[in-house]
N, C-alpha and C. Protein backbone atom coordinates (compact mmCIF):
# COMPACT_ATOMS: atom_id res chain seq x y z
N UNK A 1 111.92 122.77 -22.40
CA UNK A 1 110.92 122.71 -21.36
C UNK A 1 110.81 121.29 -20.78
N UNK A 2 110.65 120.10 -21.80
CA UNK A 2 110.46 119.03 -21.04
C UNK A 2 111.89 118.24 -20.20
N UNK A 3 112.75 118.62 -21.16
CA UNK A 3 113.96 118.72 -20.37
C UNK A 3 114.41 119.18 -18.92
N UNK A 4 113.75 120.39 -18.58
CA UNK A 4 114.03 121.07 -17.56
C UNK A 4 112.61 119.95 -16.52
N UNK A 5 111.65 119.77 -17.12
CA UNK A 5 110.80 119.12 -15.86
C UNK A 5 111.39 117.48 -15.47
N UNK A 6 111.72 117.08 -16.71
CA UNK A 6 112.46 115.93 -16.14
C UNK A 6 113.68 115.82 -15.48
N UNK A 7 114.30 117.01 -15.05
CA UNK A 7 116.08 116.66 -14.73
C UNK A 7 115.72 116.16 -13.35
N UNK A 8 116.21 115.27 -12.76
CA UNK A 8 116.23 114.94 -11.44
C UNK A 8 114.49 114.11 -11.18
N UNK A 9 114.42 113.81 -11.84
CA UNK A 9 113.18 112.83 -11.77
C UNK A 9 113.54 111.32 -12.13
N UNK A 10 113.41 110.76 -11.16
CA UNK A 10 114.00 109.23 -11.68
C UNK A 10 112.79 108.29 -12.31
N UNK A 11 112.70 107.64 -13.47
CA UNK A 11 111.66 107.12 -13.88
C UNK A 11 110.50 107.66 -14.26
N UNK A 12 110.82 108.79 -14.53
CA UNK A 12 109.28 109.62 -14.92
C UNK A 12 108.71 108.79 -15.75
N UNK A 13 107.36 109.10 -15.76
CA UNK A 13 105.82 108.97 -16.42
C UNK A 13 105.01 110.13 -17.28
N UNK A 14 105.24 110.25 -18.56
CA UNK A 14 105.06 111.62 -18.90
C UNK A 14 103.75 111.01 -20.39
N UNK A 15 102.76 112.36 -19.28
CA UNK A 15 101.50 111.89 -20.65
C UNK A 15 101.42 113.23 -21.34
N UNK A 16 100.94 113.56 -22.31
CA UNK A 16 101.18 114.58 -23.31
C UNK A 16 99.91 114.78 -23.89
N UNK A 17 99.83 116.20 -23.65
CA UNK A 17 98.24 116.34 -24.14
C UNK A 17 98.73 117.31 -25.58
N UNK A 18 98.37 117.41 -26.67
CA UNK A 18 98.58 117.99 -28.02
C UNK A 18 97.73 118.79 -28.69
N UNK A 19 97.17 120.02 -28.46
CA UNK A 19 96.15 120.85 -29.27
C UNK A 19 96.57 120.77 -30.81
N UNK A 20 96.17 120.23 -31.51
CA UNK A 20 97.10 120.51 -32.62
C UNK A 20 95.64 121.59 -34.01
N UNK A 21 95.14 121.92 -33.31
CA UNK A 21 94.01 122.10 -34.29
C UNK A 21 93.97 123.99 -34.98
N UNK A 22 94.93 124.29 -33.94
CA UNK A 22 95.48 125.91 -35.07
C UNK A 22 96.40 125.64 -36.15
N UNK A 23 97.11 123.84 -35.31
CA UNK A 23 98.39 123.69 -36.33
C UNK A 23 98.39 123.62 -37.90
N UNK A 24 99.27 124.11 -38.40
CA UNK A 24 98.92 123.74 -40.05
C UNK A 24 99.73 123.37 -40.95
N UNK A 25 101.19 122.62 -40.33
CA UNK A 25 102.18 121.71 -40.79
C UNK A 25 103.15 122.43 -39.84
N UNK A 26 103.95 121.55 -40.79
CA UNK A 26 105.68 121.74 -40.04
C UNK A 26 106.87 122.15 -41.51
N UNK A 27 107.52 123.45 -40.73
CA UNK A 27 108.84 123.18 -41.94
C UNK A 27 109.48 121.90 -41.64
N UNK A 28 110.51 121.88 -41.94
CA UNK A 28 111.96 120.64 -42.22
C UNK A 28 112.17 120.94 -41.00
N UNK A 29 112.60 122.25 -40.67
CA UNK A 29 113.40 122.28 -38.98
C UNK A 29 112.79 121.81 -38.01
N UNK A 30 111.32 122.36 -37.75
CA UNK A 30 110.72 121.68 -37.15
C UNK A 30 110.68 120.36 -36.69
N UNK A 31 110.31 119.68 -38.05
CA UNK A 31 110.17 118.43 -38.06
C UNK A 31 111.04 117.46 -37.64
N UNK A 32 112.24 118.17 -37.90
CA UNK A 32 113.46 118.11 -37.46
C UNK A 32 114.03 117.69 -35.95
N UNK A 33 113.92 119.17 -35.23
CA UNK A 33 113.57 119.39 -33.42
C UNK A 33 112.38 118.30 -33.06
N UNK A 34 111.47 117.78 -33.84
CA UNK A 34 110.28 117.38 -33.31
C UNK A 34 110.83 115.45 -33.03
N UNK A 35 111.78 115.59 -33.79
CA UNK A 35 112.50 113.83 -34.24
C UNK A 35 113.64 113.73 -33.01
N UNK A 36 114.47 114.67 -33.25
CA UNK A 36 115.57 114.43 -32.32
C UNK A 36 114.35 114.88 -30.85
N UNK A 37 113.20 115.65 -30.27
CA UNK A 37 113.05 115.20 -28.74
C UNK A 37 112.23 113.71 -29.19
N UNK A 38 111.74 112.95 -29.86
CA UNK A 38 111.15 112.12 -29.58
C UNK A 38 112.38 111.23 -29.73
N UNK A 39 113.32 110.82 -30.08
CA UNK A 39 114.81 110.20 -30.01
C UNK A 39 115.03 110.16 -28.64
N UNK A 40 115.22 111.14 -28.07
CA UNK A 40 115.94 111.68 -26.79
C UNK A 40 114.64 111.40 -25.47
N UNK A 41 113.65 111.45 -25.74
CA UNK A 41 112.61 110.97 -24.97
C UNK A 41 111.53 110.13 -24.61
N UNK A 42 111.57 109.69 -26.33
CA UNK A 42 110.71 108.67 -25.84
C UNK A 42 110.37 107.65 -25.34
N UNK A 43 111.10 107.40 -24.65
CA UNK A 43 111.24 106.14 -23.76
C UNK A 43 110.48 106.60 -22.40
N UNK A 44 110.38 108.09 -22.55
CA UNK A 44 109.52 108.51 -20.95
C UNK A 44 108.46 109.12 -21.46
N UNK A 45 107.94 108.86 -22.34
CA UNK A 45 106.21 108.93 -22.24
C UNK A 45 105.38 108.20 -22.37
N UNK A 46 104.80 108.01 -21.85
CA UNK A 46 103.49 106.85 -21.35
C UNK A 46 102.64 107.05 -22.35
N UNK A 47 102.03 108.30 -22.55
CA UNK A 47 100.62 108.63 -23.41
C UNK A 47 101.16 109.60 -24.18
N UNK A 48 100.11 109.80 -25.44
CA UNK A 48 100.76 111.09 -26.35
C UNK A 48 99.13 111.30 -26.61
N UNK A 49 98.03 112.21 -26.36
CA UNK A 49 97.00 112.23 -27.32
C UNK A 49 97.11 113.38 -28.10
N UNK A 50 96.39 113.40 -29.10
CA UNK A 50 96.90 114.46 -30.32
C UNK A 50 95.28 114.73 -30.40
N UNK A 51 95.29 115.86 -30.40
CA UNK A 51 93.83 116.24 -30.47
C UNK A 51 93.84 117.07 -31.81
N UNK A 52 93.51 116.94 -32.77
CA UNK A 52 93.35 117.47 -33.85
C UNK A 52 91.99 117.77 -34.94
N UNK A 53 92.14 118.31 -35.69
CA UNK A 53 91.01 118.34 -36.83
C UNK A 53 91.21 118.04 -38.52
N UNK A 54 92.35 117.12 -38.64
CA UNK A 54 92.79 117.25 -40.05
C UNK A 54 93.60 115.77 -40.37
N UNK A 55 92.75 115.16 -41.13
CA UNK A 55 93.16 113.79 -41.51
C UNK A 55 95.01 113.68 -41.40
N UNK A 56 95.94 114.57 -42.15
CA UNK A 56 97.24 114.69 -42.14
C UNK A 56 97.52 114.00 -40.61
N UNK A 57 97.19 114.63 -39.52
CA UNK A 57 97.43 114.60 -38.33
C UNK A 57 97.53 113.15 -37.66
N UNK A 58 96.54 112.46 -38.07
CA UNK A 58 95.99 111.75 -37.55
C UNK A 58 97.28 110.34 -38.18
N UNK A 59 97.24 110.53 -39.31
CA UNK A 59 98.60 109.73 -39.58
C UNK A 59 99.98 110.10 -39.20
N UNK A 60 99.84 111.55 -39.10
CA UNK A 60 101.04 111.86 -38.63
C UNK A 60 101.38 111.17 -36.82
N UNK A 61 100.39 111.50 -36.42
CA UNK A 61 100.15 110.58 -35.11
C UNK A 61 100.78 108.92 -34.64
N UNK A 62 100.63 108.45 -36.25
CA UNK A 62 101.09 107.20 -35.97
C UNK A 62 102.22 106.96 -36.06
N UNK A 63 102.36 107.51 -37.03
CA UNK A 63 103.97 108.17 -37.64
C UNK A 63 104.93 108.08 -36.00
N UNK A 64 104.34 109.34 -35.25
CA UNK A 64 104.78 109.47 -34.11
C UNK A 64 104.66 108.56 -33.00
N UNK A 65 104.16 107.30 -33.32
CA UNK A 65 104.00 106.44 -32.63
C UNK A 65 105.80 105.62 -32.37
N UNK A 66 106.26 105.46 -33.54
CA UNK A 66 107.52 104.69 -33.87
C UNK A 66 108.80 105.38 -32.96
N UNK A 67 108.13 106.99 -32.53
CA UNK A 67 109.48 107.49 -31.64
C UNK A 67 109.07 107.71 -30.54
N UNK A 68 107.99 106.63 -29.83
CA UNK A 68 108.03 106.83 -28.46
C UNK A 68 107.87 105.52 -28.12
N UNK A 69 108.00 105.20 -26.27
CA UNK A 69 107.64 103.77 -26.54
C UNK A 69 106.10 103.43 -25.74
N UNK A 70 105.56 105.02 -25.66
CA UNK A 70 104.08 104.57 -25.21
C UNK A 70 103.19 104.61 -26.11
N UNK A 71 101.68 104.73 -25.73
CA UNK A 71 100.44 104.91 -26.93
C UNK A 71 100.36 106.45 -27.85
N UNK A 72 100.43 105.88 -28.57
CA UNK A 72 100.07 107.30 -29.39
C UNK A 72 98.95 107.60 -29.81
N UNK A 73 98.15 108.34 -29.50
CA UNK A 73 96.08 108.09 -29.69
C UNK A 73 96.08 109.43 -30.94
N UNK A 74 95.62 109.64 -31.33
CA UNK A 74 94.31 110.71 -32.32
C UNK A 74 92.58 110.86 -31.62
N UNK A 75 92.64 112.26 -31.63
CA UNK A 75 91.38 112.04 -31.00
C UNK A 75 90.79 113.61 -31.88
N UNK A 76 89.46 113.76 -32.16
CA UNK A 76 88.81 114.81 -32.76
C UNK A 76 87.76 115.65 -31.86
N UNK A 77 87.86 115.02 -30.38
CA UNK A 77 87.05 115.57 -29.33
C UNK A 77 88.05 115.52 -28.21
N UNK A 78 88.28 116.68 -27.61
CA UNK A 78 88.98 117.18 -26.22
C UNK A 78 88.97 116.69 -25.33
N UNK A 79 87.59 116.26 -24.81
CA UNK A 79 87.30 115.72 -23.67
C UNK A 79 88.08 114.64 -23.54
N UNK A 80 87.33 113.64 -24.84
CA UNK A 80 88.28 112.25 -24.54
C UNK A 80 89.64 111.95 -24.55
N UNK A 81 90.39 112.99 -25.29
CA UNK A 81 91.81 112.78 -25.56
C UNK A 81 91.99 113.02 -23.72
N UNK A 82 91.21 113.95 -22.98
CA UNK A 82 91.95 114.07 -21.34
C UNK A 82 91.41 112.84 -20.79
N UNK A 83 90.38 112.30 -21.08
CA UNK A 83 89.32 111.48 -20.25
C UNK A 83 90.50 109.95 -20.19
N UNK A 84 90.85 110.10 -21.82
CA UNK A 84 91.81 108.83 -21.91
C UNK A 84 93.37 108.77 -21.19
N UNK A 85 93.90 110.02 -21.42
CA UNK A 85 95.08 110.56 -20.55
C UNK A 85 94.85 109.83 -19.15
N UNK A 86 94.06 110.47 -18.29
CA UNK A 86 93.48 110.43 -17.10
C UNK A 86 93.24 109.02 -16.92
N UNK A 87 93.46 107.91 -17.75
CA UNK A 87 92.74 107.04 -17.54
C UNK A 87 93.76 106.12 -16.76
């Protein structure tokens, strides 16, 4: 998917909004697919907010900080994770 919105976009700016609060881990593969797009992309996202409810997350967040080269936020309220996006 993000593949297909970026083809032919020169210099994109890509902010990322993350529900993660049904989430409730990751297998290996996953985690996996989740490494190689942040490899392959992160150099084009600006923002990442992770909206979650579960301490794991929230480090995992930072974690995910190291494979992009924008901000990586944690947020436990909706609003602000868009309010900050938007910002």
């Amino acid at each position: 998917m993000i593949e297909e919105a970026l083809e032919g976009v020169d210099n994109p700016t890509v902010n990322v909004y993350v529900d993660g609060t049904d989430f409730e881990g990751w297998d290996l593969h996953a985690a996996w697919d989740d490494l190689k797009l942040g490899l392959r992309f992160g150099r084009k996202f600006n923002k990442v907010a992770i909206y979650g409810n579960q301490h794991w997350q929230e480090v995992m967040s930072k974690v995910g900080s190291w494979f992009v080269s924008g901000e990586v936020r944690y947020f436990e309220d909706s609003l602000e994770a868009i309010s900050w996006l938007r910002e």
